[in-house]
Protein backbone atom coordinates (compact mmCIF):
# COMPACT_ATOMS: atom_id res chain seq x y z
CA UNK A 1 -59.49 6.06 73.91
CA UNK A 2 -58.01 5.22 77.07
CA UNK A 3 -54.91 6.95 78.19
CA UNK A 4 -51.60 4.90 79.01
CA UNK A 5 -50.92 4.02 82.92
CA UNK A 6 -48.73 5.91 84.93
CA UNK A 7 -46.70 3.41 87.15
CA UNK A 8 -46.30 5.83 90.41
CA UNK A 9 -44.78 3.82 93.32
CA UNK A 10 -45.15 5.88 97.13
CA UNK A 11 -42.17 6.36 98.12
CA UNK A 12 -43.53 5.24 102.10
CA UNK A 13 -42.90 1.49 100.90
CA UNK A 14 -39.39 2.41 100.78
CA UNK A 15 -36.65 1.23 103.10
CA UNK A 16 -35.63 4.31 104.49
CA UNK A 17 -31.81 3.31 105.50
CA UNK A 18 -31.58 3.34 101.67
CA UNK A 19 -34.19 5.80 100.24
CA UNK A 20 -31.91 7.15 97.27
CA UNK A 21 -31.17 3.72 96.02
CA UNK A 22 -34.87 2.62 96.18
CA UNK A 23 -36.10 5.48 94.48
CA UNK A 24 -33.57 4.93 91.96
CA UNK A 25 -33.86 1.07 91.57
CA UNK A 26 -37.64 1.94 91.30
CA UNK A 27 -37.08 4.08 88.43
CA UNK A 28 -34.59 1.58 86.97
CA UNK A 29 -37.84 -0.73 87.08
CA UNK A 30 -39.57 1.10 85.14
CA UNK A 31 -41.96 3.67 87.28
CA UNK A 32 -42.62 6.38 85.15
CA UNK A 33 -43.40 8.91 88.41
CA UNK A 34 -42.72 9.02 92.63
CA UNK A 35 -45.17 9.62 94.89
CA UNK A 36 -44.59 11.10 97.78
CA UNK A 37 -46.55 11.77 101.31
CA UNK A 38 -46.71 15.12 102.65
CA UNK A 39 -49.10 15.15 105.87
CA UNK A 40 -48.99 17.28 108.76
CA UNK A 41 -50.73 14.88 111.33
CA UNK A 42 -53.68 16.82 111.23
CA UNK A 43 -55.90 14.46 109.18
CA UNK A 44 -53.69 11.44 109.55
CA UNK A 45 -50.25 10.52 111.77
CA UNK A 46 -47.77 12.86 110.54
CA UNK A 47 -45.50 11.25 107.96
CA UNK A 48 -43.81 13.50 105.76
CA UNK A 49 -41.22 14.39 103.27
CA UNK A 50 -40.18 17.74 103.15
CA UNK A 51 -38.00 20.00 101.02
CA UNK A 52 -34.75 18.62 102.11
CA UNK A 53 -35.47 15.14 101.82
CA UNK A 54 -37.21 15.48 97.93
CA UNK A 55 -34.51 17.74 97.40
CA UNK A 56 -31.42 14.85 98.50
CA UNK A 57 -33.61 12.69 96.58
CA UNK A 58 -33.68 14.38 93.27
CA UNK A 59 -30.02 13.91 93.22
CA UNK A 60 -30.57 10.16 92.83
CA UNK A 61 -33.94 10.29 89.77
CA UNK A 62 -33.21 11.79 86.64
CA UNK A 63 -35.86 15.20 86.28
CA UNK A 64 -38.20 14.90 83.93
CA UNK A 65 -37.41 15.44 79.59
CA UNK A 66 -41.12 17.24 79.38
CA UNK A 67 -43.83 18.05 81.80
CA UNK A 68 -45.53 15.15 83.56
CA UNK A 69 -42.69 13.14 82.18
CA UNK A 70 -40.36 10.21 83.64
CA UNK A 71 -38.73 11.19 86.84
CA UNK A 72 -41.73 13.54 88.14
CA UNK A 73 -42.82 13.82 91.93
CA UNK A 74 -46.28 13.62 92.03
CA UNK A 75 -47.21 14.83 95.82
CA UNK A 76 -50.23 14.16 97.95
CA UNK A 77 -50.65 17.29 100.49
CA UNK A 78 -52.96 16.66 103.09
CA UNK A 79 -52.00 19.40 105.19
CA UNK A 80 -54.29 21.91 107.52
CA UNK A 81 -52.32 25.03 106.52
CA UNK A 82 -50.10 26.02 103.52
């Protein structure tokens, strides 16, 4: 049986003058997760969202009801060191 799809927009396709209200709007549309860049330039050009930005945006995307459920950040570290 194949498991349902997990719509998971990246958060870099945001406009980030209003990065709250697109991840919320992108919830409102339906997006069950966001996914969100954490890269320290070492592998690619350093684009990143750090503590302080997930945490201003968490304010603005309901947390999750379970685990893995609506509202999650799913991250993609490609860092050099921890």
């Amino acid at each position: 049986m194949t498991p349902p799809a997990i719509i998971n927009p990246s958060v870099l396709s945001a406009d980030f003058a209003e990065l709250g209200k697109a991840c919320r709007d992108a919830m409102d549309w339906k997006s069950d997760w966001l996914h969100l860049d954490i890269m320290d330039g070492h592998f690619v050009p350093n684009m990143t969202f750090g503590h302080p930005v997930i945490g201003k945006l968490r304010k603005h995307v309901d947390k999750p009801k379970e685990t893995d459920g609506i509202g999650t950040f799913d991250c993609h570290m490609m860092i050099a060191e921890v």
